[in-house]
Structure formats: structure tokens, C-alpha cells
C-alpha atoms as a PDB file:
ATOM      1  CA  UNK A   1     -42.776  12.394  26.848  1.00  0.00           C
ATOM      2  CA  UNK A   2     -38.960  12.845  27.231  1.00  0.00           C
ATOM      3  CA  UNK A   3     -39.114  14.328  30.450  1.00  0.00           C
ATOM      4  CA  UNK A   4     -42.212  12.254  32.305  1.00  0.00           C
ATOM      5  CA  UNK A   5     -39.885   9.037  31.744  1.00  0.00           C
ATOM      6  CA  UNK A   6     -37.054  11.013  32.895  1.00  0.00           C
ATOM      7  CA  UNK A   7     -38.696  11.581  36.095  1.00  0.00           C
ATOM      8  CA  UNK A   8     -40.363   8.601  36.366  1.00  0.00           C
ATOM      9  CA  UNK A   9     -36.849   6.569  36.257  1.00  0.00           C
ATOM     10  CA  UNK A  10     -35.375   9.224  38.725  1.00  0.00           C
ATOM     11  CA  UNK A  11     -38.389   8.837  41.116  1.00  0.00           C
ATOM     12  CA  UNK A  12     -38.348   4.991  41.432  1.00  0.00           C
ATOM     13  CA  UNK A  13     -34.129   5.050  41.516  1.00  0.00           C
ATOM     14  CA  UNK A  14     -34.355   7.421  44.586  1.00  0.00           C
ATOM     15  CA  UNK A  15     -36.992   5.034  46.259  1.00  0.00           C
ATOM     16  CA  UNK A  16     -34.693   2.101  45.718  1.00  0.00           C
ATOM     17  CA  UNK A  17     -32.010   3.901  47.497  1.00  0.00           C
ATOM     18  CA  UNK A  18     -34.616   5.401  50.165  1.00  0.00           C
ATOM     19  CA  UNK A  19     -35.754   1.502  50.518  1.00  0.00           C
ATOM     20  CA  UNK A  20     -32.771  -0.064  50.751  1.00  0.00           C
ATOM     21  CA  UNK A  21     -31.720  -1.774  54.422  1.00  0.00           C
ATOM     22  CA  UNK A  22     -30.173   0.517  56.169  1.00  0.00           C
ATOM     23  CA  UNK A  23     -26.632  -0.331  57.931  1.00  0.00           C
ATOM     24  CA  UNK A  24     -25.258   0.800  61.227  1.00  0.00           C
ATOM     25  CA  UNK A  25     -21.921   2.012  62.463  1.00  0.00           C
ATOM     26  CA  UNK A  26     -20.393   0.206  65.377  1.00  0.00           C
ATOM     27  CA  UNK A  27     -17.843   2.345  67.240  1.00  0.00           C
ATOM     28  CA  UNK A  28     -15.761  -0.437  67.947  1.00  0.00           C
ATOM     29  CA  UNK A  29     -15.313  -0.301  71.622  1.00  0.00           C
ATOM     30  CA  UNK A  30     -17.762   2.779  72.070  1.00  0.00           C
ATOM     31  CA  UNK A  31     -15.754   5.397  71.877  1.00  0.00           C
ATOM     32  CA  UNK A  32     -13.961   7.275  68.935  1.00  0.00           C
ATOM     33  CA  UNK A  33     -10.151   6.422  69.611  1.00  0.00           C
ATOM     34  CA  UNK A  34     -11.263   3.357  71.889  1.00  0.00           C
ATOM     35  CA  UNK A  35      -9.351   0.390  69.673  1.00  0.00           C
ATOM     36  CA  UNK A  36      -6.640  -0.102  72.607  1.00  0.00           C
ATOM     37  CA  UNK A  37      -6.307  -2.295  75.898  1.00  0.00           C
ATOM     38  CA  UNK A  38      -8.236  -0.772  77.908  1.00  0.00           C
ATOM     39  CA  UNK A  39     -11.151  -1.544  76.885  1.00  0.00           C
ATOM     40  CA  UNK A  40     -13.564  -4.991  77.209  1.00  0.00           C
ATOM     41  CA  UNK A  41     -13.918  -5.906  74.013  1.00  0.00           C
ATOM     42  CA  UNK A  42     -16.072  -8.921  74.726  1.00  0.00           C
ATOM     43  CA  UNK A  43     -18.579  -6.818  76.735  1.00  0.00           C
ATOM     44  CA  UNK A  44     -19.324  -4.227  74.397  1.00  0.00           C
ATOM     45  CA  UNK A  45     -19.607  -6.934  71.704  1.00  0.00           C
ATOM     46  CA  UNK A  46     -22.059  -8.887  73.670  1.00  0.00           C
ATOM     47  CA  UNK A  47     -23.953  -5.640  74.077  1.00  0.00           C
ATOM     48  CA  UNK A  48     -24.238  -5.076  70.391  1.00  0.00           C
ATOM     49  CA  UNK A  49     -26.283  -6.662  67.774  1.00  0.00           C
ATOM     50  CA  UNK A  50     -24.369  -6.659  64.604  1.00  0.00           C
ATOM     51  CA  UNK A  51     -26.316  -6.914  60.670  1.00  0.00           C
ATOM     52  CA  UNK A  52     -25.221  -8.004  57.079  1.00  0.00           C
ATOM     53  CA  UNK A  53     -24.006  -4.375  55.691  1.00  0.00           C
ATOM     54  CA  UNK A  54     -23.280  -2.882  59.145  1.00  0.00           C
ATOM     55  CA  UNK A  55     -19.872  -1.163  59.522  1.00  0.00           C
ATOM     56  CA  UNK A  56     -17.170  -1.504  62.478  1.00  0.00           C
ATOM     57  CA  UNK A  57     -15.215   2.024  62.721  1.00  0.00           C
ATOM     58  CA  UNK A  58     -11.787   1.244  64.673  1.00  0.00           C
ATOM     59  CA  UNK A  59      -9.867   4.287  65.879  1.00  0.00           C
ATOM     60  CA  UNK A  60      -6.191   3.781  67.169  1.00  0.00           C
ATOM     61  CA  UNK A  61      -2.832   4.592  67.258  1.00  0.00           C
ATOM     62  CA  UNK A  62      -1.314   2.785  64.225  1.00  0.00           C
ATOM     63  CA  UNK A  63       1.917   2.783  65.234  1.00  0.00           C
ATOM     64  CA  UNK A  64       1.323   0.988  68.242  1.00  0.00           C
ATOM     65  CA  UNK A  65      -1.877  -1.300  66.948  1.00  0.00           C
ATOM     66  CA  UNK A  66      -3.584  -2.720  64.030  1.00  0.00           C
ATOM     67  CA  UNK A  67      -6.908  -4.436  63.247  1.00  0.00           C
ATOM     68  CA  UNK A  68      -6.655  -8.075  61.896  1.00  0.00           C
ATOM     69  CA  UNK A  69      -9.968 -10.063  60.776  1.00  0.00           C
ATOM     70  CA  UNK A  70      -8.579 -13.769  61.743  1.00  0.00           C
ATOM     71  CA  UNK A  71     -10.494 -17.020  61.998  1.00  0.00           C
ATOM     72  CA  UNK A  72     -11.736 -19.001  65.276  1.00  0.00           C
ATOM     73  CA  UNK A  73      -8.982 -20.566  65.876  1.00  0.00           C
ATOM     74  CA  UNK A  74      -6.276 -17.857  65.619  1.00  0.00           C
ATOM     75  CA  UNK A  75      -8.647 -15.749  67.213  1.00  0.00           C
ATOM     76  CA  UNK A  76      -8.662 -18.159  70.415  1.00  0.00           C
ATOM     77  CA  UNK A  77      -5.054 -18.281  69.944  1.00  0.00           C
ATOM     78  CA  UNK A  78      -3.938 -15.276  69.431  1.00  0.00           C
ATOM     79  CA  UNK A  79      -2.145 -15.933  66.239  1.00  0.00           C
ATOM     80  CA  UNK A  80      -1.812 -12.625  63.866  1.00  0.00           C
ATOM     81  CA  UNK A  81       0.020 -14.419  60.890  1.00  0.00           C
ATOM     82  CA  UNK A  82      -1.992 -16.030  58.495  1.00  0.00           C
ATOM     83  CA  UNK A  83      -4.567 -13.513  58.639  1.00  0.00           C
ATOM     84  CA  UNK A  84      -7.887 -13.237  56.480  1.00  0.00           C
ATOM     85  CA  UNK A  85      -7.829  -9.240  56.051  1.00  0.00           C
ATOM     86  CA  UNK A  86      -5.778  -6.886  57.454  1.00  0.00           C
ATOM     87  CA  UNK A  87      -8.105  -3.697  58.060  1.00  0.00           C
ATOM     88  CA  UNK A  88      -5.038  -1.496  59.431  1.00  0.00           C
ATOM     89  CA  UNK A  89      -5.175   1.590  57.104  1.00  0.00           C
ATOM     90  CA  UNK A  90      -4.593   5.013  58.903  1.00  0.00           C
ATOM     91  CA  UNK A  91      -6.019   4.894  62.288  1.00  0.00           C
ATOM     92  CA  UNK A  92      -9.333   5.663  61.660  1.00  0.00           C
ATOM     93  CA  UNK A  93     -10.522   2.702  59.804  1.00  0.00           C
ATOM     94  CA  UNK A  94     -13.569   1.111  58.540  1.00  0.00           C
ATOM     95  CA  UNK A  95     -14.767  -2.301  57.832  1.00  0.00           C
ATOM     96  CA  UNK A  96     -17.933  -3.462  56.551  1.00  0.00           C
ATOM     97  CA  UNK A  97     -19.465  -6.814  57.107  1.00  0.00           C
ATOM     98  CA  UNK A  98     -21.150  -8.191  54.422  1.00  0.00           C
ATOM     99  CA  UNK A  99     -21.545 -11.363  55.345  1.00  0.00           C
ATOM    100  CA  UNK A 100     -24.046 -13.060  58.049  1.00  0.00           C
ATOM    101  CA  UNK A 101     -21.252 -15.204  59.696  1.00  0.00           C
ATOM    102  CA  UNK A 102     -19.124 -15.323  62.840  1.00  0.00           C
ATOM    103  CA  UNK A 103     -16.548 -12.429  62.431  1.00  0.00           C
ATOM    104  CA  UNK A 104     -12.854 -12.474  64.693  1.00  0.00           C
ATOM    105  CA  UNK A 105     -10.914  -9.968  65.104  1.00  0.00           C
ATOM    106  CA  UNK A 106      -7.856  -9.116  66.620  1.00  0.00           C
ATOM    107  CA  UNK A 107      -4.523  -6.415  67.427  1.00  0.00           C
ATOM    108  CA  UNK A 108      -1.255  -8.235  66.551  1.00  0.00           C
ATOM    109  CA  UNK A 109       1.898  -6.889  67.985  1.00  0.00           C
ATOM    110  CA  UNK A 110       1.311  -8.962  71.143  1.00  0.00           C
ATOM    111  CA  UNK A 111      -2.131  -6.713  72.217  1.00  0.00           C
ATOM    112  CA  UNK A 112      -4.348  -9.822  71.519  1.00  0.00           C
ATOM    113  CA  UNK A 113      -3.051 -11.136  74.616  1.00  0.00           C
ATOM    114  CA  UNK A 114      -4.241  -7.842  76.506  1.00  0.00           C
ATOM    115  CA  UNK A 115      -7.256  -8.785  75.565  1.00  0.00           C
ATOM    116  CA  UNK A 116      -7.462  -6.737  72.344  1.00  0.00           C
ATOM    117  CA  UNK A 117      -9.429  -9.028  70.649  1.00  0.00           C
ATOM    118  CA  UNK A 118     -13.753  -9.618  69.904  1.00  0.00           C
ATOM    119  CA  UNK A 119     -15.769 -11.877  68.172  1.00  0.00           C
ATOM    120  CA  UNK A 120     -19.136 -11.561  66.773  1.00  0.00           C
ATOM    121  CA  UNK A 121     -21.992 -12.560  65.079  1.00  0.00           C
ATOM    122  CA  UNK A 122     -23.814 -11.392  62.324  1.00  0.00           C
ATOM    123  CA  UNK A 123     -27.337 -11.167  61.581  1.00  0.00           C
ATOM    124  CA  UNK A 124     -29.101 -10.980  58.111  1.00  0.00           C
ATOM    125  CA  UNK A 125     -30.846  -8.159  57.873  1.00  0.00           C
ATOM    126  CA  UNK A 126     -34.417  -8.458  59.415  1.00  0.00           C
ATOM    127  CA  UNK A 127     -37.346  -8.127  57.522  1.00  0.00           C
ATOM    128  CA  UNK A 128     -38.962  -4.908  57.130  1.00  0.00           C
ATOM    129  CA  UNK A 129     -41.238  -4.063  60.196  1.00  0.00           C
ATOM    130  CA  UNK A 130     -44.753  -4.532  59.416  1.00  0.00           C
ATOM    131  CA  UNK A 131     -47.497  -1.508  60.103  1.00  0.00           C
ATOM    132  CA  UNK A 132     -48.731  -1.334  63.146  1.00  0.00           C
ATOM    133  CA  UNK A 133     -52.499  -1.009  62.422  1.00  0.00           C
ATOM    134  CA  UNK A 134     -52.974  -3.906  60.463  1.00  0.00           C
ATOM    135  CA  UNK A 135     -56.827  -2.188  60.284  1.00  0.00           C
ATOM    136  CA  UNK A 136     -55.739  -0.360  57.887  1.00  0.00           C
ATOM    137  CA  UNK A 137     -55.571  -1.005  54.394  1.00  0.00           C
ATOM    138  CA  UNK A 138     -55.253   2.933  53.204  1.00  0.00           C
ATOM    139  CA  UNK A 139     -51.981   3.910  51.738  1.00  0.00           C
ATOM    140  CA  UNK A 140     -50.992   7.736  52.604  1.00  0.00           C
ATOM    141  CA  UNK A 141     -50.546   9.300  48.987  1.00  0.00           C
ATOM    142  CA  UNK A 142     -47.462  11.543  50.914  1.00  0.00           C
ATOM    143  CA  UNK A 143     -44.876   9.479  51.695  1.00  0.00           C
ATOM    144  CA  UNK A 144     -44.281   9.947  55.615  1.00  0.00           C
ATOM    145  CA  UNK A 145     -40.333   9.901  55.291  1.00  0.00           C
ATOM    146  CA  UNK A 146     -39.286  13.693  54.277  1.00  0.00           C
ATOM    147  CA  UNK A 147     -36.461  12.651  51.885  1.00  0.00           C
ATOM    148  CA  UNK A 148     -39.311  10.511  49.540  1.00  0.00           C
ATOM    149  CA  UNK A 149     -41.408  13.352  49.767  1.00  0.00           C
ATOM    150  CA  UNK A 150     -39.108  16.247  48.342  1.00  0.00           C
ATOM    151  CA  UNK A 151     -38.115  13.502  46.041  1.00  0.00           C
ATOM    152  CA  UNK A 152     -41.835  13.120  44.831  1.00  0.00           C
ATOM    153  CA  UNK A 153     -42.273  16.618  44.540  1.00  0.00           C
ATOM    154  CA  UNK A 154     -39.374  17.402  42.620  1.00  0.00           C
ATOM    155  CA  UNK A 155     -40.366  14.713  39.854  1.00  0.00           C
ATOM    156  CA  UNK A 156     -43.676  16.732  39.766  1.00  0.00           C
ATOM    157  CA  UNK A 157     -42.004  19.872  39.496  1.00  0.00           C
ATOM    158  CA  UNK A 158     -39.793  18.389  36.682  1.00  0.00           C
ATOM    159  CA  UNK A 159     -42.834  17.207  35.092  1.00  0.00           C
ATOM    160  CA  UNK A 160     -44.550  20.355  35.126  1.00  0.00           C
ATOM    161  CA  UNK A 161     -41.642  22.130  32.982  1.00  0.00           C
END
């Protein structure tokens, strides 16, 4: 009995995590190394649809830039004391956005004014698209996503030890 309850707890844990909303990574700027002034900031954000739990990957030249999460009006400003976060770490840094909220950001060291600066606003997560053929009502005993499958077959294989 041991080992069916075993598998049954690993089984469902793995389909939480399979479940679970998936985030995105925003290459901030589209590129890999693309945090710097020559880039339009405002256009690629506008292009961009941003979610609760997405990431924002910034890659720069730290010794020449930073990243600063600021509010609205130091973001309009251009104001890089009195920050809310300072995501500068190593050059090739992350952020995630947990929030759904308007996000600023900015590059002190006079760059805002370059126009090294974005704004954006984020989503919650949308629901979970519904099937297509609502006809339907069958559910496929295989799961059609390949990770819940091996998953389900190597509870089965556990079980069968």
C-alpha cells in the first residue's frame, strides 16, 4: 500500500507543476545584450503583452548601465534616486513580475534621458483556453502533453514493483 500512495502523491504533485500557468521571458529590448540606447524601448514594449509571473531578462554593460524599477512619476521624470528595486546584478539580469500592475523602469547614470526607459502593463494570467470541440464530452485516458504522459507511466511502473 506503501508504494501506490507513494505514486499516487508523486503523480498528482507532477500534474500541479505540469498545470501550473506558465510564464514567459521578455528579452527586454529583443535582443540578448539589447539593454542600451539604441534601442526603442517604448516600441518593443507596446509590441509585447506582459502576464503576472512573466520574467524581463536585461542584458548590458554594468559598468556603463543599470536597471531601476521606479514609479510613474520618476519614471516620467527621469529621477533614479528613490528607487523601488534596483535589478542591477551582473549584466545579465532577471526580474520577475508578480504583480498585475503598471511596471516603470529605467537606466540611471543619465541614460533615462536617452530614452533608456519603458513602461508596462501587466496582465493576470488568462484563464485556461477552453477545448475547442465543445461536442465532446470524452476525456483521452493519455494525457496529450508528453511530459504528463511519461509521468503517468512511470507511477504505473512504480506501482507495478
Amino acid at each position: 500500500m506503501g508504494k501506490i500512495l507513494w505514486a499516487l502523491m508523486y503523480v498528482t504533485v507532477m500534474i500541479l507543476i505540469i498545470v501550473e500557468v506558465e510564464s514567459s521571458l521578455h528579452r527586454v529590448g529583443g535582443g540578448r545584450y539589447t539593454w542600451n540606447s539604441d534601442v526603442n524601448f517604448s516600441d518593443w514594449a507596446n509590441h509585447q503583452r506582459f502576464y503576472s509571473g512573466d520574467w524581463l531578462y536585461f542584458g548590458f554593460n554594468r559598468t556603463r548601465h543599470n536597471i531601476l524599477q521606479v514609479n510613474k512619476s520618476s519614471y516620467e521624470q527621469c529621477v533614479d534616486n528613490d528607487y523601488i528595486f534596483n535589478i542591477t546584478r551582473g549584466g545579465r539580469d532577471v526580474f520577475q513580475l508578480l504583480e498585475p500592475k503598471p511596471y516603470y523602469f529605467i537606466c540611471g547614470r543619465g541614460y533615462c534621458h536617452k530614452g533608456m526607459k519603458f513602461a508596462i502593463n501587466v496582465l493576470p494570467q488568462p484563464p485556461p483556453s477552453a477545448p475547442t470541440n465543445l461536442a465532446s464530452t470524452t476525456t483521452p485516458l493519455i494525457p496529450s502533453n508528453g511530459i504528463a504522459a511519461a509521468i503517468l507511466i512511470f507511477a504505473f511502473k512504480v506501482l507495478l514493483l
